[in-house]
N, C-alpha and C. Protein backbone atom coordinates (compact mmCIF):
# COMPACT_ATOMS: atom_id res chain seq x y z
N UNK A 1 -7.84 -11.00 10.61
CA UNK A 1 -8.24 -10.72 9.25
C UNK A 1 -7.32 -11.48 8.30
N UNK A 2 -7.74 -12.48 7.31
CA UNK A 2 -7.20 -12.92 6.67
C UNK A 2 -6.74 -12.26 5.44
N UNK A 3 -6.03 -12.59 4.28
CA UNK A 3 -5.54 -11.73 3.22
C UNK A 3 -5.86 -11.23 2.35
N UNK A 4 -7.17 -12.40 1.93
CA UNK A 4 -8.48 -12.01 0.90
C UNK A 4 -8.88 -10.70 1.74
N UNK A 5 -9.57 -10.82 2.57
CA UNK A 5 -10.24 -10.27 3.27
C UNK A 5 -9.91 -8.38 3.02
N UNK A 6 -8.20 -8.19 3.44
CA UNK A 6 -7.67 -7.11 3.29
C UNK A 6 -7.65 -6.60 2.45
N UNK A 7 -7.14 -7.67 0.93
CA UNK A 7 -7.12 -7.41 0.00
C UNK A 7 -8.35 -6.68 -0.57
N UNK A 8 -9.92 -7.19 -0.43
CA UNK A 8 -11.36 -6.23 -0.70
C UNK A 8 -10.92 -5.26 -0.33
N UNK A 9 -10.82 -4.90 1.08
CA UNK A 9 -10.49 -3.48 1.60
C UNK A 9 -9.73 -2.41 0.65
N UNK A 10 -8.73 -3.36 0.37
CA UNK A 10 -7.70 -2.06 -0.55
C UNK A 10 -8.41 -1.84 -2.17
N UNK A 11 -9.22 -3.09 -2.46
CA UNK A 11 -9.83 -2.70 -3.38
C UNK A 11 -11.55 -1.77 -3.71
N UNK A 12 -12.16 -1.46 -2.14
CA UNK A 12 -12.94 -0.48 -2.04
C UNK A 12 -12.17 0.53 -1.80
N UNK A 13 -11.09 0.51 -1.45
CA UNK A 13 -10.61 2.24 -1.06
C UNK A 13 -10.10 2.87 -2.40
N UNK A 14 -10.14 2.15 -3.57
CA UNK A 14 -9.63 2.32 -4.66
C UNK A 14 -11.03 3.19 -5.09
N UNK A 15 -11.77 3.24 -4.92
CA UNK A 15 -13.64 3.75 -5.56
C UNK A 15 -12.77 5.01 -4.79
N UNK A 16 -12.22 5.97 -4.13
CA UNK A 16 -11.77 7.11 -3.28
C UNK A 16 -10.83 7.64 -4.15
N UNK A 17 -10.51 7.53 -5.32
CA UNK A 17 -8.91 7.16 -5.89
C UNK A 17 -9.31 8.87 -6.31
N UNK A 18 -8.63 9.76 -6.60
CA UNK A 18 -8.29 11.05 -7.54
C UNK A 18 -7.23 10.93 -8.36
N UNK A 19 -7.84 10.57 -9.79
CA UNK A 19 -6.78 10.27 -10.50
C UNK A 19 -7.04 10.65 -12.26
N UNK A 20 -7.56 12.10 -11.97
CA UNK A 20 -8.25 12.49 -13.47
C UNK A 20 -7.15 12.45 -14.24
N UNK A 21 -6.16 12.66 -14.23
CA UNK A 21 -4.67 12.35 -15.33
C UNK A 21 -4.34 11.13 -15.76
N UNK A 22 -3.68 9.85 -15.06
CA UNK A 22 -3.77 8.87 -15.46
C UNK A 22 -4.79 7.56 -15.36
N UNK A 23 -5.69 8.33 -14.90
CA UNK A 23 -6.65 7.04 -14.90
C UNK A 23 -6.83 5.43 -14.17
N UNK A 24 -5.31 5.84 -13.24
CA UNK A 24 -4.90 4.28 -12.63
C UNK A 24 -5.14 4.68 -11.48
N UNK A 25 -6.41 3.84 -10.67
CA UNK A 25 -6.34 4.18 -9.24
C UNK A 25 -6.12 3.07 -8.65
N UNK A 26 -5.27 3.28 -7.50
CA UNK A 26 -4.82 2.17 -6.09
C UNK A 26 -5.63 2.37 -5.23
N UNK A 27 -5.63 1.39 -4.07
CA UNK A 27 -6.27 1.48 -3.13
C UNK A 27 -5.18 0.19 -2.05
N UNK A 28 -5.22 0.76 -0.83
CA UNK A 28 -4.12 0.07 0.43
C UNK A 28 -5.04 0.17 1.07
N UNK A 29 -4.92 -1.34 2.50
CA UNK A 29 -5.40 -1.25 3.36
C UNK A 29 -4.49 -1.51 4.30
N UNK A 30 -4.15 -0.79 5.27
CA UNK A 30 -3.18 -1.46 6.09
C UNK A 30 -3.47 -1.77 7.41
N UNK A 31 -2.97 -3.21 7.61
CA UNK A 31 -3.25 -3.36 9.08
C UNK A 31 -2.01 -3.66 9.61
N UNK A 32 -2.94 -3.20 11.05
CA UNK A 32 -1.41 -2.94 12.49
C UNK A 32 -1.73 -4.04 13.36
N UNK A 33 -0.63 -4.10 14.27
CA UNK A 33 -0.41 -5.16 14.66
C UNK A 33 -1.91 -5.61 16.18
N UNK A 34 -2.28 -4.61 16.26
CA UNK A 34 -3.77 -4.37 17.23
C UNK A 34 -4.63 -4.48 16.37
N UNK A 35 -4.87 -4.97 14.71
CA UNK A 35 -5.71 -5.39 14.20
C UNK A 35 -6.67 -4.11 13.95
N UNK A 36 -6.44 -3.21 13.89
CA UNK A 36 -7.03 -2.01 12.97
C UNK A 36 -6.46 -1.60 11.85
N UNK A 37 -7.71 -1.31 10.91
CA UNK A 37 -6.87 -1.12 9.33
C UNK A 37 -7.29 0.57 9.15
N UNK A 38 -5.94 0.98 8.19
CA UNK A 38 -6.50 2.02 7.87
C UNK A 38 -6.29 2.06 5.98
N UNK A 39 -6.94 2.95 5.31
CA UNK A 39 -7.18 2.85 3.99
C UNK A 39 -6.29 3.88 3.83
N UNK A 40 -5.89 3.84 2.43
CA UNK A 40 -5.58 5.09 1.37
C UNK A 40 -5.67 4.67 -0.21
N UNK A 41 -5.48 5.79 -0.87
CA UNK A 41 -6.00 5.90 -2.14
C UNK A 41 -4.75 6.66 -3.15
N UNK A 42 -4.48 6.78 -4.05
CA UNK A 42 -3.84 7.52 -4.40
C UNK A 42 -4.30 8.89 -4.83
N UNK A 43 -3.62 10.20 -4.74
CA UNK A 43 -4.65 11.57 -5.31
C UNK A 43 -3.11 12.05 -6.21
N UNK A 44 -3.85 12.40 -7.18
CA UNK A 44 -3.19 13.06 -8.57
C UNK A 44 -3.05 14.43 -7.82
N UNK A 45 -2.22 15.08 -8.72
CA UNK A 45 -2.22 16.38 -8.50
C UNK A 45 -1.56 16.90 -10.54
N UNK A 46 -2.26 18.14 -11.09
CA UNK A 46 -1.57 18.52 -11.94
C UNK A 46 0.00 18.66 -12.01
N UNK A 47 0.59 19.23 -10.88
CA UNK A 47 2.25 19.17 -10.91
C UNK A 47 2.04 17.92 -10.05
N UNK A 48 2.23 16.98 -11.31
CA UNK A 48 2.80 15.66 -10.84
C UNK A 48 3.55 15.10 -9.66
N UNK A 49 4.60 15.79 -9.61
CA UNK A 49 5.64 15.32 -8.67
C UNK A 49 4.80 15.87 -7.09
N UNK A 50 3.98 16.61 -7.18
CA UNK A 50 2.70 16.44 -5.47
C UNK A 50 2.12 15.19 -5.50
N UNK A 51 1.75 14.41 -6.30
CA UNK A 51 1.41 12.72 -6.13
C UNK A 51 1.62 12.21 -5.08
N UNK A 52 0.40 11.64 -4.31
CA UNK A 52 0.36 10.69 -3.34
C UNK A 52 0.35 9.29 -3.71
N UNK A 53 0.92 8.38 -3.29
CA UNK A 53 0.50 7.15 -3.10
C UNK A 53 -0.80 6.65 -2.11
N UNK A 54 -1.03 5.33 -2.45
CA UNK A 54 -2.05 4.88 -1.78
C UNK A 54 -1.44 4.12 -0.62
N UNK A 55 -0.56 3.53 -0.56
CA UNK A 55 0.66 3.27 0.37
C UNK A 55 0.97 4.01 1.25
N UNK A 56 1.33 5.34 0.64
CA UNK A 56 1.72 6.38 1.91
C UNK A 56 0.66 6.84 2.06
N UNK A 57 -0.58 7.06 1.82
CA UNK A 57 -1.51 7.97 2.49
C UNK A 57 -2.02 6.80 3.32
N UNK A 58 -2.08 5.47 3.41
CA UNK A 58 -2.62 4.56 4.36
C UNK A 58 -1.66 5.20 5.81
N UNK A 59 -0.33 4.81 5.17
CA UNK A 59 0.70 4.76 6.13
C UNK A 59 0.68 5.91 7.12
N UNK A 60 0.60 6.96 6.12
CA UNK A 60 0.86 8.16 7.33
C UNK A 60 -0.50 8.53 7.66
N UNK A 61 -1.76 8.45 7.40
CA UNK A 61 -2.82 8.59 8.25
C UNK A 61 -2.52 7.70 9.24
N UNK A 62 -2.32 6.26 9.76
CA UNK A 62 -2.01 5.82 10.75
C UNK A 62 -1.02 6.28 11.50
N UNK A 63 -0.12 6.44 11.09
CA UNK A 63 0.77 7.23 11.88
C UNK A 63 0.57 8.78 12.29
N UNK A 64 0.05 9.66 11.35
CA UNK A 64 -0.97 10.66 12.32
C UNK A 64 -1.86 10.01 13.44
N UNK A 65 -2.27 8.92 13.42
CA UNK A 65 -3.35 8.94 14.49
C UNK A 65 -2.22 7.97 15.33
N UNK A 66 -0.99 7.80 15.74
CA UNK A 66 -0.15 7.00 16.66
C UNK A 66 0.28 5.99 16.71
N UNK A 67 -0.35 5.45 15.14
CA UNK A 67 -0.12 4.01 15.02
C UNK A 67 1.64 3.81 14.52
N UNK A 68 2.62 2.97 15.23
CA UNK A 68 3.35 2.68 14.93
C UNK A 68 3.98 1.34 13.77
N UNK A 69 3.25 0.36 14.57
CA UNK A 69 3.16 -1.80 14.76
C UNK A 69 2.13 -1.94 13.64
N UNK A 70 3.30 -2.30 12.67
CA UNK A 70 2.33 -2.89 11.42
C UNK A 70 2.57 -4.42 11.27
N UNK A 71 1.43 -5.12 10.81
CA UNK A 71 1.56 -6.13 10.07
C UNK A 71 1.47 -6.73 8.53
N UNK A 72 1.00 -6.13 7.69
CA UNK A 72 0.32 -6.66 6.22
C UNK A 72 0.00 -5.29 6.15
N UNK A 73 0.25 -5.38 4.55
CA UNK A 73 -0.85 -3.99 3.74
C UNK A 73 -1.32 -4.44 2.30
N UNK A 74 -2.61 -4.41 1.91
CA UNK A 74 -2.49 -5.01 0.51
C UNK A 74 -2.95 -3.42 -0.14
N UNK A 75 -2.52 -4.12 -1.36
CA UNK A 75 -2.46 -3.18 -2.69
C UNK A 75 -3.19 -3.68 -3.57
N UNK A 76 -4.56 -2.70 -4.25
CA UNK A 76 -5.03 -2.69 -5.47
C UNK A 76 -5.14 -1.99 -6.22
N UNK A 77 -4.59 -2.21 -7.78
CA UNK A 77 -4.85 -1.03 -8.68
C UNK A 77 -4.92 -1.63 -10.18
N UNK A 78 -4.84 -0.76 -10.85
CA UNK A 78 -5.28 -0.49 -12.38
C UNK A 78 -5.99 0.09 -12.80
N UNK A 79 -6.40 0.43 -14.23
CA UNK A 79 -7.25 1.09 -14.93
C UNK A 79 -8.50 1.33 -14.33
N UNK A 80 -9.42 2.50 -14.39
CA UNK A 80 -10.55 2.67 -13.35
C UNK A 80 -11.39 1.53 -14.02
N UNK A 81 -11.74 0.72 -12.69
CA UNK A 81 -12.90 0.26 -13.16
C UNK A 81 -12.32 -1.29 -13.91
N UNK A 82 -11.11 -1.36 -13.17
CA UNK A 82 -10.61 -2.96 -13.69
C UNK A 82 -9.85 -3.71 -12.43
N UNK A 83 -9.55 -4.69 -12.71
CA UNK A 83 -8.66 -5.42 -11.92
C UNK A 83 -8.06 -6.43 -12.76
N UNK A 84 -6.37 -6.04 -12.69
CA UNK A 84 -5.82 -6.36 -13.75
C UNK A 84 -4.61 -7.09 -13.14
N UNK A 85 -3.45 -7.10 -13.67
CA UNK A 85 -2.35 -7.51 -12.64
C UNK A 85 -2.35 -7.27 -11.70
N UNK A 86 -0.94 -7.71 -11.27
CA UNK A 86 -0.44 -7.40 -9.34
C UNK A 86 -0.35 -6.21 -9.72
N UNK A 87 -0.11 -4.98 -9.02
CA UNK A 87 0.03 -3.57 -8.96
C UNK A 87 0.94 -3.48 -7.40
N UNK A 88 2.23 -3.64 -7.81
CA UNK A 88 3.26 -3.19 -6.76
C UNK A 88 4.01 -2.16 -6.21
N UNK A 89 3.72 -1.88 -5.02
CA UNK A 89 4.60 -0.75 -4.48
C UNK A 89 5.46 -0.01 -5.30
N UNK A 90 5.75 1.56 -5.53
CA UNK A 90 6.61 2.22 -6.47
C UNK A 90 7.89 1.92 -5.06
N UNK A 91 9.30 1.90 -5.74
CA UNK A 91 10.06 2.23 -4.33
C UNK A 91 10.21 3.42 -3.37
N UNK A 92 9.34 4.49 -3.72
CA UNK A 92 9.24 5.66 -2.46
C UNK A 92 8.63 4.57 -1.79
N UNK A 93 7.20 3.75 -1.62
CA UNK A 93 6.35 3.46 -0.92
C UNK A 93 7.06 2.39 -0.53
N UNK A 94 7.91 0.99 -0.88
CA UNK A 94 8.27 0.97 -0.30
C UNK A 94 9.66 0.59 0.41
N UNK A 95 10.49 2.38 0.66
CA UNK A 95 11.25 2.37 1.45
C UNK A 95 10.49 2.98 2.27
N UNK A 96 9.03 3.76 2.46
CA UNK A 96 8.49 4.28 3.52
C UNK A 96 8.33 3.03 4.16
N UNK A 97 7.67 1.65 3.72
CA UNK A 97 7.65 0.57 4.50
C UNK A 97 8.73 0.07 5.25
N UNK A 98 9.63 -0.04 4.79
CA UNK A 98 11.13 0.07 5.44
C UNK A 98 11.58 0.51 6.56
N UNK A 99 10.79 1.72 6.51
CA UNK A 99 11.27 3.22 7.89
C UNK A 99 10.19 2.39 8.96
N UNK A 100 8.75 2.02 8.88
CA UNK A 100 8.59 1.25 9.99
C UNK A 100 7.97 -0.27 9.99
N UNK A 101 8.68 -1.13 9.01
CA UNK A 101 7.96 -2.37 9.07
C UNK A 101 9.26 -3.12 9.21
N UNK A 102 9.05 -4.28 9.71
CA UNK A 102 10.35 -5.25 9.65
C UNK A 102 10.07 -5.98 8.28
N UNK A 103 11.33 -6.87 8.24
CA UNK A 103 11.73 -7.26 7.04
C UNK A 103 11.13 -8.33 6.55
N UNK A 104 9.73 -8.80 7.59
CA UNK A 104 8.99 -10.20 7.54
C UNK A 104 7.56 -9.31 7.30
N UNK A 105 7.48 -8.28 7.20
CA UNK A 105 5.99 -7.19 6.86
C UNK A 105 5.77 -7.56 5.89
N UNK A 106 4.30 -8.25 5.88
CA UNK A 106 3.89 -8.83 4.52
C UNK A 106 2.73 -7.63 3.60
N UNK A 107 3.34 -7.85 2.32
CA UNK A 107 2.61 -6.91 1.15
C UNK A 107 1.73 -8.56 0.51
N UNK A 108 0.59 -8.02 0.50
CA UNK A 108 -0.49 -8.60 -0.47
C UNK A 108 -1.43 -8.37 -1.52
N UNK A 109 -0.78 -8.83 -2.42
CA UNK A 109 -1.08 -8.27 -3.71
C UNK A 109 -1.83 -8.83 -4.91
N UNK A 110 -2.69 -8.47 -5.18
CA UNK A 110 -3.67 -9.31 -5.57
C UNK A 110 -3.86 -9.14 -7.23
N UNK A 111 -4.59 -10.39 -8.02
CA UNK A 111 -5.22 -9.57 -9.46
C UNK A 111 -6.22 -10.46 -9.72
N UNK A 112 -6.86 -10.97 -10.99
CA UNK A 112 -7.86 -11.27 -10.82
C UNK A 112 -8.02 -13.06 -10.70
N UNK A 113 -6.46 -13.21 -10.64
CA UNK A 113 -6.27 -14.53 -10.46
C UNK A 113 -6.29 -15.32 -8.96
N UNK A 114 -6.65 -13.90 -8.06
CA UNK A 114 -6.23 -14.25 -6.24
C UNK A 114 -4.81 -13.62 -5.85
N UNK A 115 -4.69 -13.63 -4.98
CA UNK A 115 -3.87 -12.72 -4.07
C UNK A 115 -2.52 -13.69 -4.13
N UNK A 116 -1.15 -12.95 -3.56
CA UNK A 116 -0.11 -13.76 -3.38
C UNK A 116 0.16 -12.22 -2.51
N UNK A 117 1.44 -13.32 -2.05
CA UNK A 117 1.47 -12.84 -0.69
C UNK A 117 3.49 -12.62 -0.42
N UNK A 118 3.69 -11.38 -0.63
CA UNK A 118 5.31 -11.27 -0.48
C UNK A 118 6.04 -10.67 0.92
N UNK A 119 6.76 -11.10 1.53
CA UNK A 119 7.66 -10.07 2.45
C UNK A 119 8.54 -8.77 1.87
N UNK A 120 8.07 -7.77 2.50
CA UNK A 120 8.97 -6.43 2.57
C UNK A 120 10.09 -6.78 2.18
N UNK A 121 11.60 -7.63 2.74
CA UNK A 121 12.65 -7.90 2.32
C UNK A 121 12.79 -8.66 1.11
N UNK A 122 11.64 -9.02 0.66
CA UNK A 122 11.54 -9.79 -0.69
C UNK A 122 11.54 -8.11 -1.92
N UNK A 123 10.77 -7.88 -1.38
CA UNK A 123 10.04 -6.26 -2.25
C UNK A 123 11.39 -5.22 -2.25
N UNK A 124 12.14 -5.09 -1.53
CA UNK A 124 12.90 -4.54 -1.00
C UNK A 124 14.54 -5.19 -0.38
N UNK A 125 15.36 -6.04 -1.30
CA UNK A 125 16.72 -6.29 -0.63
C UNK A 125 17.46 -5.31 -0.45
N UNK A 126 18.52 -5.52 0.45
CA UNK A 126 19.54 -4.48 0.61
C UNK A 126 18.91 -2.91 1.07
N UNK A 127 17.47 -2.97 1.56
CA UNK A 127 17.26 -2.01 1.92
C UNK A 127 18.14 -0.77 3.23
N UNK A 128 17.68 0.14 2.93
CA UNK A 128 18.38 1.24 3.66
C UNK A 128 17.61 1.58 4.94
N UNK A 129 17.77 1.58 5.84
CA UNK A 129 17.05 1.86 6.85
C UNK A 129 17.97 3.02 8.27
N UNK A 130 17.42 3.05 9.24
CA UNK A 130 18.22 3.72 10.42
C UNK A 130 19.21 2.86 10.92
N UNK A 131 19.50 1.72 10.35
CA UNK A 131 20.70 0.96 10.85
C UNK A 131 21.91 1.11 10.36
N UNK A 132 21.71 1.69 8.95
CA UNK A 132 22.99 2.12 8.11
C UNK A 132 23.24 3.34 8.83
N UNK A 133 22.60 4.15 9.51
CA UNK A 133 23.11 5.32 9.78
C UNK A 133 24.30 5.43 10.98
């Protein structure tokens, strides 16, 4: 699967988005290294701080179902019903990338100009991981 390609994905999973408060829905697609993707969306919650990402709900539905071996995840978001800038990882999402992607895990991120294409250690220097521990 090429990057465009992923990139659609994360931008249909965005139509899934719950986001009656701010109005900005994401959408992730992530694929593993066996070439299955899984989606997420972001879901609002009134007490804010319950907020999902679309990042982590990709992430940990795969990892509920055993998936460890990632390769790429793209990200789409903005205003419902637009496509606007890049829309990048908050840093919860990703230091969750961190906990299981290496430092060459590519984020693809798209707007209406076409996709570009960054490494995790780009998104993320000096990250913290189980090696500091």
């Amino acid at each position: 699967m090429n990057h465009k390609e992923l990139y659609e994905l994360a931008v249909s999973a965005r139509e899934r988005a719950y986001t009656p408060y701010s109005h900005f829905t994401v959408g992730a697609a992530l694929l593993t290294t066996s070439g299955k993707v899984y989606l997420g969306c972001n879901i609002e919650n009134a007490a804010y701080g319950a907020v999902n990402c679309a990042e982590r709900t990709a992430f940990f539905t795969a990892i509920c179902e055993g998936e460890r071996e990632f390769s790429a995840i793209a990200v789409a978001g903005g205003r419902e019903g637009e496509i606007g800038e890049i829309c990048a990882p908050c840093g919860i999402c990703r230091q969750v990338m961190a906990e299981f992607c290496a430092p060459d895990f590519e984020v693809v991120l798209g707007a209406e100009d076409g996709v570009k294409v960054y490494r995790l250690d780009e998104l993320l220097p000096l990250s913290f991981t189980k090696d500091n521990l």
